[in-house]
Protein backbone atom coordinates (compact mmCIF):
# COMPACT_ATOMS: atom_id res chain seq x y z
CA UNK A 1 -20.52 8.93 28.05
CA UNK A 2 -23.80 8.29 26.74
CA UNK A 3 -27.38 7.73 28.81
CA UNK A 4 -30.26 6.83 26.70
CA UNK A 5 -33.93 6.89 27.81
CA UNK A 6 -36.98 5.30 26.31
CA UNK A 7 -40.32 6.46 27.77
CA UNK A 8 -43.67 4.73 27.75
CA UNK A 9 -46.14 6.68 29.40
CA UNK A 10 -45.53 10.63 30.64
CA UNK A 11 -47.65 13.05 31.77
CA UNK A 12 -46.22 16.12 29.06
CA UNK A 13 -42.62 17.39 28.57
CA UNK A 14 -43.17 20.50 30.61
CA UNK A 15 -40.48 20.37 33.58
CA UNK A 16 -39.05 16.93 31.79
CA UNK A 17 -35.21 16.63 31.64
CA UNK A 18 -35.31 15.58 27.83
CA UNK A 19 -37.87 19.22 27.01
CA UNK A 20 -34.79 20.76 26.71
CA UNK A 21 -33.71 18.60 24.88
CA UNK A 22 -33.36 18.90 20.61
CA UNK A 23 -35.86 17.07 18.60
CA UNK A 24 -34.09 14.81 16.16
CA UNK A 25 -36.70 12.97 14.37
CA UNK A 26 -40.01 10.76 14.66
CA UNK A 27 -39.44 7.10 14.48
CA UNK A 28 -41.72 4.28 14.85
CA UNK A 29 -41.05 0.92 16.82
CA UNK A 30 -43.03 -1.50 18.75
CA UNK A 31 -46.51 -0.36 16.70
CA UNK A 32 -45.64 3.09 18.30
CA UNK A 33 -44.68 6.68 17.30
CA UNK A 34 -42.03 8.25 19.36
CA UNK A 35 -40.31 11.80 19.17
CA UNK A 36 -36.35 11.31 19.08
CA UNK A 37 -34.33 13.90 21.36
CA UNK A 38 -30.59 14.65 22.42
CA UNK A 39 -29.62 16.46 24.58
CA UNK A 40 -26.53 16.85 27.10
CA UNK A 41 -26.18 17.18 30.71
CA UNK A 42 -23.46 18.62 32.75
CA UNK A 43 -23.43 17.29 36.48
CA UNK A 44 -21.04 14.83 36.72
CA UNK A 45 -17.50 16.21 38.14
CA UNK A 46 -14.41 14.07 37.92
CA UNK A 47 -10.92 15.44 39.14
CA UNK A 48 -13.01 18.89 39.46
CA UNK A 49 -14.42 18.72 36.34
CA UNK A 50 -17.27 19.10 34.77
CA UNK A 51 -18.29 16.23 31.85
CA UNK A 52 -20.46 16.52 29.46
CA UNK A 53 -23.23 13.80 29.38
CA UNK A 54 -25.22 13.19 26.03
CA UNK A 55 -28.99 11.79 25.96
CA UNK A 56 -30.68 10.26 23.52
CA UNK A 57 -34.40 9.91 23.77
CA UNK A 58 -37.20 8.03 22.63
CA UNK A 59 -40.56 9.03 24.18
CA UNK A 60 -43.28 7.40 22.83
CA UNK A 61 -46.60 9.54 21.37
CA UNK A 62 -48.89 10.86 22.24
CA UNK A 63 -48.54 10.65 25.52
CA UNK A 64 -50.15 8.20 27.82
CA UNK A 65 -51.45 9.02 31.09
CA UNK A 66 -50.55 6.58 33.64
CA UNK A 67 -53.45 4.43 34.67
CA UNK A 68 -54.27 0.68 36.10
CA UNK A 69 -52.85 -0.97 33.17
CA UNK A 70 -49.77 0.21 30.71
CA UNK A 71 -48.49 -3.00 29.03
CA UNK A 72 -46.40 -3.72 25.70
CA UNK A 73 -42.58 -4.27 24.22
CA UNK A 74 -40.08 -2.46 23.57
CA UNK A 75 -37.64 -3.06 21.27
CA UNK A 76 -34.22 -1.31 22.20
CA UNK A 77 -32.50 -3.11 19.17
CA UNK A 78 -35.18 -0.85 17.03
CA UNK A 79 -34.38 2.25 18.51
CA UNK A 80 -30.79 2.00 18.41
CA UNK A 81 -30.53 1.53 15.09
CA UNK A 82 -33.31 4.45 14.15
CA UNK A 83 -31.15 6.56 16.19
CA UNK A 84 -27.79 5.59 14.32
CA UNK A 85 -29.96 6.86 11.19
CA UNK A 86 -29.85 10.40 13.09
CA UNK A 87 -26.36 9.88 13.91
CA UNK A 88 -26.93 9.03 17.16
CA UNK A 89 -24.33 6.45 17.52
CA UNK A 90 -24.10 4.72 20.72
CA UNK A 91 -21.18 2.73 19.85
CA UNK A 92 -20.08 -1.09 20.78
CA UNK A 93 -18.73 -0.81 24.33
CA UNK A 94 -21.53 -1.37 26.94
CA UNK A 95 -20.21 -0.68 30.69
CA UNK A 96 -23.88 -1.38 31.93
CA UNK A 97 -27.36 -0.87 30.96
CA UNK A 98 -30.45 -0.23 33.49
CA UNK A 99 -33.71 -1.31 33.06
CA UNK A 100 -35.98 0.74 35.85
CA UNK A 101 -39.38 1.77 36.24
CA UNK A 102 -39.61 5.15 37.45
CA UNK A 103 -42.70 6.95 38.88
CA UNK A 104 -43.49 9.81 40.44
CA UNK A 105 -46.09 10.82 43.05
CA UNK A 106 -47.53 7.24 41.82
CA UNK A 107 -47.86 4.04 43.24
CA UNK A 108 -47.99 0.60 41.65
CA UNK A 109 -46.05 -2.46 40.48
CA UNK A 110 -44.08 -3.78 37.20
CA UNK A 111 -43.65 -6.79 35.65
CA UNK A 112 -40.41 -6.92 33.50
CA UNK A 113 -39.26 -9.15 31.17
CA UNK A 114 -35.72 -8.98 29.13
CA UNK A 115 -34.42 -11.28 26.12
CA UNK A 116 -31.19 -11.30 24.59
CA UNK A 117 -30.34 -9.15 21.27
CA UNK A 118 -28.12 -7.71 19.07
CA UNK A 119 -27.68 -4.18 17.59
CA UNK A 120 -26.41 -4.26 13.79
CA UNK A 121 -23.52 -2.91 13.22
């Protein structure tokens, strides 16, 4: 199981689930620098169990404080395949894919857009 993360605007990594995650690389997509993690999580039990979760990152730099306006594109079809460079492979088989804006001790509104695309093989 694999989550994967691309983040716009963050205050720092301090107390951020991917800061403990590994560094992989710097990559560049959408006219933007971004620092390439993974990482793995362990707090999903099945049966008893407890399975591993890996995380890839892409968290764009430097870091932009949120403020009345963040706007631009992102590109997932770019960062999948810089990651696959790292071998960060996240495979062929989508069960689902969330697009959310998160926030925290914020307030505000999104506008979201998505298009069709393909990741090459």
């Amino acid at each position: 199981m694999i989550e994967y993360f691309i983040v716009e605007s963050n205050g720092g990594t301090e107390g951020h689930p991917y800061s403990a995650a590994s560094i992989k690389a710097w990559i560049t997509c959408d006219n933007a620098t971004y620092m390439v993690r993974k990482g793995t999580r362990y707090d999903i039990r099945v049966d008893g169990v407890l399975l591993p979760i890996t995380q890839f990152w892409s968290v764009r730099l430097p870091f932009r404080q949120p403020g009345p306006v963040i706007n631009g594109t992102i590109n997932t079809t770019c960062h999948f395949n810089e990651w696959k460079t790292y071998g960060m492979d996240l495979g062929t088989e989508f069960d689902y894919q969330v697009l959310s804006v998160d926030n925290n001790y914020s307030g505000g509104f999104a506008n979201l857009t998505v298009t069709d695309g393909t990741v090459a093989s």
